[in-house]
Protein backbone atom coordinates (compact mmCIF):
# COMPACT_ATOMS: atom_id res chain seq x y z
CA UNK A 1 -38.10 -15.89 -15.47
CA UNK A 2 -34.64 -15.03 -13.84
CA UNK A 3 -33.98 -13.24 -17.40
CA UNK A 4 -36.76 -10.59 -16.78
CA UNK A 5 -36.48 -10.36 -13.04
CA UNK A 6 -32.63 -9.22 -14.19
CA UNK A 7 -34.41 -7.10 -16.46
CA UNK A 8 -36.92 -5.57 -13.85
CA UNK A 9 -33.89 -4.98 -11.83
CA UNK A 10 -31.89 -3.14 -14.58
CA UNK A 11 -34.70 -1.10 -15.34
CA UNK A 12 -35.41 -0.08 -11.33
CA UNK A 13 -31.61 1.12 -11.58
CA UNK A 14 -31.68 3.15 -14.57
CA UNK A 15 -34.53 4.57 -14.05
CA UNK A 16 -33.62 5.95 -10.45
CA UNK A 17 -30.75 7.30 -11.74
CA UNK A 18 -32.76 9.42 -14.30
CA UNK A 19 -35.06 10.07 -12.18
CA UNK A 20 -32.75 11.20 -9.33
CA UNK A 21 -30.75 13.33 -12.05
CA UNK A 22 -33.60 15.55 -12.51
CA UNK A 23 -34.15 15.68 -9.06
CA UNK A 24 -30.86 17.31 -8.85
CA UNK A 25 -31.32 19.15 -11.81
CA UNK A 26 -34.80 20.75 -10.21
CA UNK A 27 -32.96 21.34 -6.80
CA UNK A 28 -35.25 19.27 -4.72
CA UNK A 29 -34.05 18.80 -1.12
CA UNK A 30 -31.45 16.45 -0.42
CA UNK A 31 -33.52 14.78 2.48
CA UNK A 32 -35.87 13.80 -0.54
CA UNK A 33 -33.55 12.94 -3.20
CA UNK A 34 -34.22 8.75 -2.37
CA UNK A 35 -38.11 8.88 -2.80
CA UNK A 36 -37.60 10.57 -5.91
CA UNK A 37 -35.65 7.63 -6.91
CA UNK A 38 -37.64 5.57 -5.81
CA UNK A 39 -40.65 6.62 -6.91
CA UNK A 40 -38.99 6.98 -10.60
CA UNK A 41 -38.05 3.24 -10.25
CA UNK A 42 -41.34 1.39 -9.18
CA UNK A 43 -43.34 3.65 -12.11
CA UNK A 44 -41.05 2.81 -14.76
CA UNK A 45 -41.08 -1.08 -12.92
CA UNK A 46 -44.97 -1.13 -12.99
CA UNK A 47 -45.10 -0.14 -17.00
CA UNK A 48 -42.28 -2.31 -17.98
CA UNK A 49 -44.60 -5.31 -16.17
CA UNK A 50 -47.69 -3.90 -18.15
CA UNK A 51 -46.46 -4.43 -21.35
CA UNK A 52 -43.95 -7.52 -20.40
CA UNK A 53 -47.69 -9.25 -19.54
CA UNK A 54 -49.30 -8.18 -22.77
CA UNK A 55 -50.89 -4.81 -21.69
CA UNK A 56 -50.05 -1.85 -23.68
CA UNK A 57 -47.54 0.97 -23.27
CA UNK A 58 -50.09 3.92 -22.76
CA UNK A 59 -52.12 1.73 -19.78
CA UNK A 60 -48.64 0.96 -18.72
CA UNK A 61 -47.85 4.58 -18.11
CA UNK A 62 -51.14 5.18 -16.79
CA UNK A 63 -50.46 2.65 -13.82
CA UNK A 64 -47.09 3.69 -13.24
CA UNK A 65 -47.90 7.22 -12.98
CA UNK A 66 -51.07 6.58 -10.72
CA UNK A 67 -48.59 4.49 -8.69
CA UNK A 68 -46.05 7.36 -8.58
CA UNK A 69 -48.71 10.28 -7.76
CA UNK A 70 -49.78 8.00 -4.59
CA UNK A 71 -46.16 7.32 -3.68
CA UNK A 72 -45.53 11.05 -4.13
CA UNK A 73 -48.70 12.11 -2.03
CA UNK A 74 -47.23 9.61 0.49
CA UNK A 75 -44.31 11.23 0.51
CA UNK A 76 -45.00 14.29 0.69
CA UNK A 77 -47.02 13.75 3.98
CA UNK A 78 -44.00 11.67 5.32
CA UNK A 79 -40.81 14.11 4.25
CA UNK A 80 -43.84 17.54 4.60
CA UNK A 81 -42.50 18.79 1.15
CA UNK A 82 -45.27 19.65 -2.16
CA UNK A 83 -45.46 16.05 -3.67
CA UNK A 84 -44.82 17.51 -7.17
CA UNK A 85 -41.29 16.71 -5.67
CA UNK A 86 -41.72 13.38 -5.97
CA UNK A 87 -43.86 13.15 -9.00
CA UNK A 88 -42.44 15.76 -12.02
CA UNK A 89 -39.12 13.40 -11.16
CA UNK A 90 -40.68 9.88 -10.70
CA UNK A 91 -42.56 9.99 -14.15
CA UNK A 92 -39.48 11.80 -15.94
CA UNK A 93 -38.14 8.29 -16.87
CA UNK A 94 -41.64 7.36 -18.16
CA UNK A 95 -41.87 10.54 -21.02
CA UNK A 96 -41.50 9.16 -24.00
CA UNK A 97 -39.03 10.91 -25.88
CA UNK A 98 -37.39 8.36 -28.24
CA UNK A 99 -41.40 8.00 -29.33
CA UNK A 100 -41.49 11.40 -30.29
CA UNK A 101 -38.17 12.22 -32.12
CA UNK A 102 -38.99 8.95 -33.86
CA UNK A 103 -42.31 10.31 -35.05
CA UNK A 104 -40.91 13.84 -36.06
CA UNK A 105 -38.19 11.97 -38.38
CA UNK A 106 -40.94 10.11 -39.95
CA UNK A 107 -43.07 13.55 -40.78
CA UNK A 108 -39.54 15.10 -42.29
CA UNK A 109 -38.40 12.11 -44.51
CA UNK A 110 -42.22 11.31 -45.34
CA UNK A 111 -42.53 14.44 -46.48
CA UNK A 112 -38.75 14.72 -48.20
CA UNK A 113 -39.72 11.51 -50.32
CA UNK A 114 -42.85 12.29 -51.87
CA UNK A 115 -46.67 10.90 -52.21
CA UNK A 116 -45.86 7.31 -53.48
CA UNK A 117 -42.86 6.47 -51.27
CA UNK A 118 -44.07 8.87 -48.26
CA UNK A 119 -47.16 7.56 -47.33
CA UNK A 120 -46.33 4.66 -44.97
CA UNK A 121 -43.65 6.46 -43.52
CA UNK A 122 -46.24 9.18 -42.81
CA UNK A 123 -48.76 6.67 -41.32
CA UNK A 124 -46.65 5.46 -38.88
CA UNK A 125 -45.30 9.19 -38.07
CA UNK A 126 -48.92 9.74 -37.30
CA UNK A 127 -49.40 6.19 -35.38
CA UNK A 128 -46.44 7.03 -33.21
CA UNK A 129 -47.88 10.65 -32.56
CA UNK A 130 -51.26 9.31 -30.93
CA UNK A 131 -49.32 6.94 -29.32
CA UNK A 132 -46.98 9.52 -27.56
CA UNK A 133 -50.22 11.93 -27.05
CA UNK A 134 -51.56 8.65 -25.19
CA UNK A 135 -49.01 8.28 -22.93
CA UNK A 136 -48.55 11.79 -22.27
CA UNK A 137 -52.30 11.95 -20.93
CA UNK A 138 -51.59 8.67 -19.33
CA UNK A 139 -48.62 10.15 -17.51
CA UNK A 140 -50.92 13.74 -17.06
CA UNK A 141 -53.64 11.94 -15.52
CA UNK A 142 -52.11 9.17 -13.52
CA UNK A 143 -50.28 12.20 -10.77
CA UNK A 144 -53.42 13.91 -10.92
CA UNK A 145 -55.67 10.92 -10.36
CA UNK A 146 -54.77 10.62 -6.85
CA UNK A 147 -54.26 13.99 -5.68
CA UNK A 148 -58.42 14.36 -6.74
CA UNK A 149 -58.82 11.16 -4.58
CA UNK A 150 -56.67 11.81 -1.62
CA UNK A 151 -57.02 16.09 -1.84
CA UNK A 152 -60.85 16.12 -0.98
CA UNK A 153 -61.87 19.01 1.25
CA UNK A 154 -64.81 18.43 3.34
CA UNK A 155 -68.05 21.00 2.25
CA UNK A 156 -68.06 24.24 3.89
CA UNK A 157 -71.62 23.69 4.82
């Protein structure tokens, strides 16, 4: 238990950091710079739980990002900034890049080796593919989730 409570706590830290380096990098305002790390730490906290306990990686994101678009709307309101300040940064950490460079290497040597010895590298290119394209929706529709929930105008009439 202490071993992934370490673990929870090492990924909190890096993941602020990334997240609060493209904070910088997108020139939020200073004022905001913590919440952006902090909402880049709980997301990428709230996944690495998810799939510690068994869940997947794609509901993983899903949670995290639904968590960081209400800590972002939250935010917003509190700091009276667009909450895409808080959220483009806060699910930055949770993109899965290494996914997809590992799935575009598998399409290139599948392809370089042939049919015969090609095929399961190309099945797992194509595995790790939908699994990115998962998480990527997961990630796309856990900010918007609760700006539809919390963004509800009342009917003109």
């Amino acid at each position: 238990m202490n071993d992934f409570i370490f673990l929870l706590l090492q990924d909190a830290f890096w993941s602020a950091l990334a997240a609060l380096g493209f904070a910088i990098l997108f020139n939020v305002p200073v004022r905001t710079l913590f919440g952006c790390a902090l909402t880049g730490a709980i997301g990428h906290v709230l996944r690495t739980t998810t799939v510690h306990y068994g869940g997947s990686i794609e509901a993983g994101s899903l949670l995290g990002a639904t968590v960081v678009g209400l800590l972002g709307h939250l935010f917003a309101r509190r700091w009276r900034v667009p909450n895409s300040t808080f959220t483009v940064s806060g699910v930055i950490p949770m993109v899965p890049g290494g996914l997809a460079f590992g799935a575009l290497l598998g399409f290139i040597n599948g392809a370089s080796l042939g049919v015969e010895a090609g095929t399961p590298l190309l099945l797992k290119a194509l595995i790790d593919v939908i699994k990115t394209s998962l998480i990527l929706l997961g990630l796309a529709f856990g900010i918007a989730l609760p700006n539809l929930w919390l963004n509800r105008q009342k009917p003109v009439v």
